[in-house]
C-alpha atoms as a PDB file:
ATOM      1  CA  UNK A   1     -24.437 -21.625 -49.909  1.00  0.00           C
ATOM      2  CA  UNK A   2     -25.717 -18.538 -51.532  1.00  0.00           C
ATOM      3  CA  UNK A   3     -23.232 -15.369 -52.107  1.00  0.00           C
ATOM      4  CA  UNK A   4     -24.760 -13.401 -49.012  1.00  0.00           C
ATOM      5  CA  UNK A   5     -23.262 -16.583 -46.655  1.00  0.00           C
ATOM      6  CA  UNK A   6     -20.036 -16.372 -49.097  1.00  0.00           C
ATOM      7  CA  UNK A   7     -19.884 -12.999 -47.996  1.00  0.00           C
ATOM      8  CA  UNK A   8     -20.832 -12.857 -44.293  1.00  0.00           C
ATOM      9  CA  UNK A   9     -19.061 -15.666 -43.065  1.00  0.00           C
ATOM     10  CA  UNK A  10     -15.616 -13.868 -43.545  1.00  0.00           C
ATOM     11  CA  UNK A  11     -17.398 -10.783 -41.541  1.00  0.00           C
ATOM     12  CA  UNK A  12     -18.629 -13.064 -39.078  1.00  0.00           C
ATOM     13  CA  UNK A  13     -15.209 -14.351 -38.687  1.00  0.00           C
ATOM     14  CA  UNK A  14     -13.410 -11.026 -38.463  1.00  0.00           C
ATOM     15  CA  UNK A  15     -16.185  -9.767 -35.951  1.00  0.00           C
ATOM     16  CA  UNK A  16     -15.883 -12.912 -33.771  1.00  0.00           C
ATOM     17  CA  UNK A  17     -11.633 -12.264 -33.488  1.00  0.00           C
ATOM     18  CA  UNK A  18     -12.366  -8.637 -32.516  1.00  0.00           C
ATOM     19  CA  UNK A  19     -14.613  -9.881 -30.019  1.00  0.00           C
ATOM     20  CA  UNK A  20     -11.727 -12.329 -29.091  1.00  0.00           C
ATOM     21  CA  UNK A  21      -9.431  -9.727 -28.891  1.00  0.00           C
ATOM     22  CA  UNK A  22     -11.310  -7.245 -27.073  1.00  0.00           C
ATOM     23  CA  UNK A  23     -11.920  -9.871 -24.442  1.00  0.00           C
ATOM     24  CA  UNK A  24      -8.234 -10.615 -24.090  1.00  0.00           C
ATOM     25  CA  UNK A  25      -7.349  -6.538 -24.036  1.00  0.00           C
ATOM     26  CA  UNK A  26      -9.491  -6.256 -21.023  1.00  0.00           C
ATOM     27  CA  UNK A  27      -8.202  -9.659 -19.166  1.00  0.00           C
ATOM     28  CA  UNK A  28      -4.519  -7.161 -19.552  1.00  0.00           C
ATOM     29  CA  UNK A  29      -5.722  -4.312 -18.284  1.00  0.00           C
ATOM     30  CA  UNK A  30      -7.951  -5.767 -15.667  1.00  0.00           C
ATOM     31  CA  UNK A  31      -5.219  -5.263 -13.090  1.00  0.00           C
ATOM     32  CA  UNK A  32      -4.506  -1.736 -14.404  1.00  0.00           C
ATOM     33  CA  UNK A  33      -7.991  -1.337 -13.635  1.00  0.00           C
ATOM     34  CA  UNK A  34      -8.443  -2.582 -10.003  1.00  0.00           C
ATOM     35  CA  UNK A  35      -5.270  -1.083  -8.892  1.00  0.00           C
ATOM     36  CA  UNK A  36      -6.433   2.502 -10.041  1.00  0.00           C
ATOM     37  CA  UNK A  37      -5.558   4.756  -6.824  1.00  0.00           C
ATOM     38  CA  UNK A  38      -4.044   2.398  -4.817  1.00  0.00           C
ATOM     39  CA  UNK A  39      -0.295   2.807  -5.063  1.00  0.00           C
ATOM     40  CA  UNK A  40       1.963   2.478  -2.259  1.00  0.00           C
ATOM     41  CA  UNK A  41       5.131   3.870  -1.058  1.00  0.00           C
ATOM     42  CA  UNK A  42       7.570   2.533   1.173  1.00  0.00           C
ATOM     43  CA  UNK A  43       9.225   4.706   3.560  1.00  0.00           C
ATOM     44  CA  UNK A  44      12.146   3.154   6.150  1.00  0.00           C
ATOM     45  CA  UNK A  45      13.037   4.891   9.185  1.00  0.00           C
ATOM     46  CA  UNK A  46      16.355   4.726  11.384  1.00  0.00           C
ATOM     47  CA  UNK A  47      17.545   6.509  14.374  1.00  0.00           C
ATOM     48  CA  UNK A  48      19.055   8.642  12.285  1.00  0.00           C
ATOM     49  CA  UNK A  49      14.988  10.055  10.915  1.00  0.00           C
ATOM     50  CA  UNK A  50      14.582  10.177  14.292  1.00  0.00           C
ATOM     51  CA  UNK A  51      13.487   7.496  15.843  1.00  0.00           C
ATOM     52  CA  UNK A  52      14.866   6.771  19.531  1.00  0.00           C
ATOM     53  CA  UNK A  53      16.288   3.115  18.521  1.00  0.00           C
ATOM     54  CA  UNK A  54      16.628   1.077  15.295  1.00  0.00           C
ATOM     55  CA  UNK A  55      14.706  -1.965  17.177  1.00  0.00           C
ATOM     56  CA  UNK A  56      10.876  -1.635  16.969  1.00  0.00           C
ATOM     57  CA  UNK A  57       8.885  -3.773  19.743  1.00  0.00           C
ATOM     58  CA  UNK A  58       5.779  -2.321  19.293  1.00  0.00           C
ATOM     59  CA  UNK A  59       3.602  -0.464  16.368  1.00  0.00           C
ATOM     60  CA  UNK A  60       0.089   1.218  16.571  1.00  0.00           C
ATOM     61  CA  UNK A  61      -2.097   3.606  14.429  1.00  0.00           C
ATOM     62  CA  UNK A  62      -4.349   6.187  16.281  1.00  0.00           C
ATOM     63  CA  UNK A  63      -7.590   7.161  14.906  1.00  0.00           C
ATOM     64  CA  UNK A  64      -6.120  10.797  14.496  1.00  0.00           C
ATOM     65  CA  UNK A  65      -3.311   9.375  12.373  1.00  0.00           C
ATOM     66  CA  UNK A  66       0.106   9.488  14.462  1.00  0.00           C
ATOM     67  CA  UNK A  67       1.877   6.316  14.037  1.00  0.00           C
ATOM     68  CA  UNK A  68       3.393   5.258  17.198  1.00  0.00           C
ATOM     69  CA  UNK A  69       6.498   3.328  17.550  1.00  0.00           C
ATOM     70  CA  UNK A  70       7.253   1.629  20.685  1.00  0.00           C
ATOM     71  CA  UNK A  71      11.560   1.154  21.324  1.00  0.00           C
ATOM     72  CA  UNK A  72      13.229  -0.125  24.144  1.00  0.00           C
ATOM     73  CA  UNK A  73      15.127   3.391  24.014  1.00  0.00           C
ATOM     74  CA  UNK A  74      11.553   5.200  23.978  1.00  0.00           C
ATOM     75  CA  UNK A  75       8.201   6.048  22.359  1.00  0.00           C
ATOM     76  CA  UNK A  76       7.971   8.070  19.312  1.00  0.00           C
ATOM     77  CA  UNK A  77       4.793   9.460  17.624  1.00  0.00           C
ATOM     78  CA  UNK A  78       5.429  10.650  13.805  1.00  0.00           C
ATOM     79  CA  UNK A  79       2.663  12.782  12.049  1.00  0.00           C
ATOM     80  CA  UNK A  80       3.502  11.504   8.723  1.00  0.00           C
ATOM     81  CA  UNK A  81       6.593  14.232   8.848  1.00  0.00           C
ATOM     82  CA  UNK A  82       8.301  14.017  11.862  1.00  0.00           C
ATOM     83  CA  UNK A  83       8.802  12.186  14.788  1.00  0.00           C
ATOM     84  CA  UNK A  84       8.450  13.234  18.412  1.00  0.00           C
ATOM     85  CA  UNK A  85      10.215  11.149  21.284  1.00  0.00           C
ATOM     86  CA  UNK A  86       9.347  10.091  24.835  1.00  0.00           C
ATOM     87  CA  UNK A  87      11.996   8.786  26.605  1.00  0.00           C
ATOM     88  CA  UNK A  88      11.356   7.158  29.864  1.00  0.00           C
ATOM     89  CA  UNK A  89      13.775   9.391  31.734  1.00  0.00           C
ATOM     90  CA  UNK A  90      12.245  12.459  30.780  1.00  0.00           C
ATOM     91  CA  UNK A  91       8.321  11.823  30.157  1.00  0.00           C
ATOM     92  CA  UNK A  92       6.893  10.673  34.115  1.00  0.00           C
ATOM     93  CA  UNK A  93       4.261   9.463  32.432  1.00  0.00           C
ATOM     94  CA  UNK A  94       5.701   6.505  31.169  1.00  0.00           C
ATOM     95  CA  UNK A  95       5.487   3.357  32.925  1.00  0.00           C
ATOM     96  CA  UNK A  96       8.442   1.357  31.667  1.00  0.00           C
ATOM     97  CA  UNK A  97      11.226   2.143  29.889  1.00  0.00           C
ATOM     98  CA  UNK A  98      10.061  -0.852  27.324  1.00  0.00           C
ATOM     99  CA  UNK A  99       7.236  -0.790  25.336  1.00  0.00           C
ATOM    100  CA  UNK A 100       6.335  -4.461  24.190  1.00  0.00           C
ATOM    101  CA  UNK A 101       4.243  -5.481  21.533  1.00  0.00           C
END
């Protein structure tokens, strides 16, 4: 082995652990990575946010973006702020006062 090998083979050996550890820093942040912009939050909602009763039978999401919640007390549709209520007594339109799933 001449002194040029003497002297690479330690470089060669500190460049293949950088390599090593570079490869392992990106396997950890990989999930940072894929996750970027898709956080989540959970909000819960009770009569007392307004819904018309604490028992959901039925869920749906219009292509406008209300969420409407089907109770057996009434219908609500929330725009992400509030919720407004149809209760079968007071909206003719409804055909039940149920709204299954």
């Amino acid at each position: 082995m001449t002194r040029i090998d003497e002297l690479l083979s330690p470089l060669r050996q500190i460049r293949i652990l950088l390599i090593r550890l570079a490869c392992g820093l990106l396997v950890l942040a990989a999930p940072v990575f894929l996750n970027a912009g898709r956080e989540f939050h959970v909000q819960n909602w009770r009569r007392e946010d307004g819904l018309p009763d604490g028992q959901i039978t039925a869920l749906e999401q219009t292509a406008d973006g209300y969420l409407w919640i089907g109770t057996a007390k009434g219908l609500a549709r929330f725009d992400g702020i509030r919720f407004k209520v149809f209760k079968a007594g007071e909206t003719p339109d409804l055909p039940t006062r149920e709204f299954p799933v």
